[in-house]
Protein backbone atom coordinates (compact mmCIF):
# COMPACT_ATOMS: atom_id res chain seq x y z
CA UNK A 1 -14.09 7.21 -20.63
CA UNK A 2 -13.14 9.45 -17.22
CA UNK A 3 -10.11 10.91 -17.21
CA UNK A 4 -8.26 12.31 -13.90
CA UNK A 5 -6.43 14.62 -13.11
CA UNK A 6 -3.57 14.81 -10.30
CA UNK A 7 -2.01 17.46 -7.93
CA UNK A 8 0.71 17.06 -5.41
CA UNK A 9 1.60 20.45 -3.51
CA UNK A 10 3.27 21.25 -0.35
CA UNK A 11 1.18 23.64 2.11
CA UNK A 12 2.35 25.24 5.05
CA UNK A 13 0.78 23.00 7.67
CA UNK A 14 -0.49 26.00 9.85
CA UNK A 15 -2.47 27.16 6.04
CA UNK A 16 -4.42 23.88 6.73
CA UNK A 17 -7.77 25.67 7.39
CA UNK A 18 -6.84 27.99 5.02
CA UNK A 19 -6.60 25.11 2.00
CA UNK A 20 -9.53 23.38 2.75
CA UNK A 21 -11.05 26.82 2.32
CA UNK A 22 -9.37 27.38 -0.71
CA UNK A 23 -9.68 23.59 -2.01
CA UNK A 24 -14.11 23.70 -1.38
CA UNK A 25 -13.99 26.98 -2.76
CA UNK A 26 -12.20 25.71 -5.52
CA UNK A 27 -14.24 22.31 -5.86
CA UNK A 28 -17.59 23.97 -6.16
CA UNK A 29 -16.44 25.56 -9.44
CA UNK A 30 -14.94 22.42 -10.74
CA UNK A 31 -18.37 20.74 -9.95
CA UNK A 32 -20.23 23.37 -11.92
CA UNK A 33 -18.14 22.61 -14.80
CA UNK A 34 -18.64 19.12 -15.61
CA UNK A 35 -16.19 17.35 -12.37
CA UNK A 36 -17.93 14.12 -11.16
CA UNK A 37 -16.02 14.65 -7.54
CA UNK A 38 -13.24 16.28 -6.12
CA UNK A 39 -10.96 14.62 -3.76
CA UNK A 40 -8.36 16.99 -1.09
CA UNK A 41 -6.05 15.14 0.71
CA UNK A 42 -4.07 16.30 3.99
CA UNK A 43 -0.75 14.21 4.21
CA UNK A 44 -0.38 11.74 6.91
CA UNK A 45 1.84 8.97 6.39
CA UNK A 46 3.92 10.73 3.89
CA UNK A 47 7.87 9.58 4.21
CA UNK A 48 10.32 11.11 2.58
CA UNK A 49 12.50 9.24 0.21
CA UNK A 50 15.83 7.98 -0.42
CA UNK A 51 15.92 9.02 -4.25
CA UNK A 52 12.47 10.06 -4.63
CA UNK A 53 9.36 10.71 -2.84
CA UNK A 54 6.04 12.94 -2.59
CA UNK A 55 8.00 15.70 0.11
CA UNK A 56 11.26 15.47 -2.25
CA UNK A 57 9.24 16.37 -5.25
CA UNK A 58 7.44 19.64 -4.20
CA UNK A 59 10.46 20.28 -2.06
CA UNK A 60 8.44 20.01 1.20
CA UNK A 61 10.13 22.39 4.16
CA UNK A 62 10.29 21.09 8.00
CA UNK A 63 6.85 23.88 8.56
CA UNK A 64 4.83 22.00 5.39
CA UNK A 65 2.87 19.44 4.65
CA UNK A 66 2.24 17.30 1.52
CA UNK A 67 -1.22 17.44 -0.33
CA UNK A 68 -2.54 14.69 -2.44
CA UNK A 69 -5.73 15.32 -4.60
CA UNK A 70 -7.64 14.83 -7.64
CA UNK A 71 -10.43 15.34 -9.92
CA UNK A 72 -12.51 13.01 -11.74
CA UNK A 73 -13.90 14.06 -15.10
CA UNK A 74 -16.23 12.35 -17.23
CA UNK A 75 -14.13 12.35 -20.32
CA UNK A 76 -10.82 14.69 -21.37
CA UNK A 77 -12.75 16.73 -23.48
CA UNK A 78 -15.09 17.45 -20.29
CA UNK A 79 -12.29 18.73 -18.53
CA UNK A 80 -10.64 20.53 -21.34
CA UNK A 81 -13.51 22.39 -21.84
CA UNK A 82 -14.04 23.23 -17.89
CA UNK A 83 -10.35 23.83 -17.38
CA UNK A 84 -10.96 26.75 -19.84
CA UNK A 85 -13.67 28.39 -17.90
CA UNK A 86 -12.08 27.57 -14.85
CA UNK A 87 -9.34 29.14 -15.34
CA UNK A 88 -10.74 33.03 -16.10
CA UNK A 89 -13.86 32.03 -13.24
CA UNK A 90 -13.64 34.87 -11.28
CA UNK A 91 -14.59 33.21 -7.86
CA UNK A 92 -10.96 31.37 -8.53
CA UNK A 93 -8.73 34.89 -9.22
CA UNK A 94 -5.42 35.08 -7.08
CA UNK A 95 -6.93 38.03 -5.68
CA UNK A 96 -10.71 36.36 -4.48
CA UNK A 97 -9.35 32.93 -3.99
CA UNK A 98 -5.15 33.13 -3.41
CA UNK A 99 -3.43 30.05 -3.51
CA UNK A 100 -2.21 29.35 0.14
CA UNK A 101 0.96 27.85 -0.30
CA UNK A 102 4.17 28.19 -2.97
CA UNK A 103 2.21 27.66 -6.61
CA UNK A 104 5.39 26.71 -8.27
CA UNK A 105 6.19 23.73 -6.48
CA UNK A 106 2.84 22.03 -7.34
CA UNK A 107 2.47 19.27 -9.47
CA UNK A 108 -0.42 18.44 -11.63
CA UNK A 109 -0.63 16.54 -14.91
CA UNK A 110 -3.94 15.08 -16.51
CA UNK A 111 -4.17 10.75 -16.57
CA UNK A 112 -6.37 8.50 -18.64
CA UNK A 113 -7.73 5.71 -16.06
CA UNK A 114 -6.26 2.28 -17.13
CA UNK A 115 -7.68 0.06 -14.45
CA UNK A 116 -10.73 1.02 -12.02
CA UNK A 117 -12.61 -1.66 -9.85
């Protein structure tokens, strides 16, 4: 069964060339580990919230913008096993690859797909 993982940051909207960089970059190595696809999202219709929303979450600043995105794996152990090498890949080290926005206010968390159509 595929299993997905999530990731909602909040980029400084002039980094946007920057992230898409960094994101293909990034979604190369994912691929070469197992990832059926890789999905970056720039925010476009993203409204902030009375209690809760995407920009209230990752604390989005008037100069940011929200990013939605996502990998598909074929299976958790798939992606446990990538995440591994993915994670000491040295095309993805801070200093080859930095992150271009605020690391600590991302959100990521792994999902098991209940329905797909």
């Amino acid at each position: 069964m595929a299993y997905v993982d999530g990731f909602v940051a909040a980029v400084p909207t002039a980094n946007r060339e920057v992230y898409g960089k960094h994101a293909s970059d990034a979604a190369v190595v994912f691929k070469e580990y197992g990832a059926q696809s890789v999905v970056e999202c720039w925010g476009d219709d993203v409204p902030d919230g009375e209690v809760t929303s995407f920009p209230m979450a990752v604390k989005c600043k008037d100069d940011e913008t929200v990013i939605f995105a996502w990998i598909v794996w074929p299976s958790k152990s798939v992606r446990d096993t990538a995440m591994e090498k993915v994670m000491t890949d040295p095309r993805l080290q801070p200093d080859v690859n930095p992150m271009p926005f605020d690391g600590k206010r991302l959100i990521y968390g792994g999902f098991e797909p209940i329905v797909e159509l």
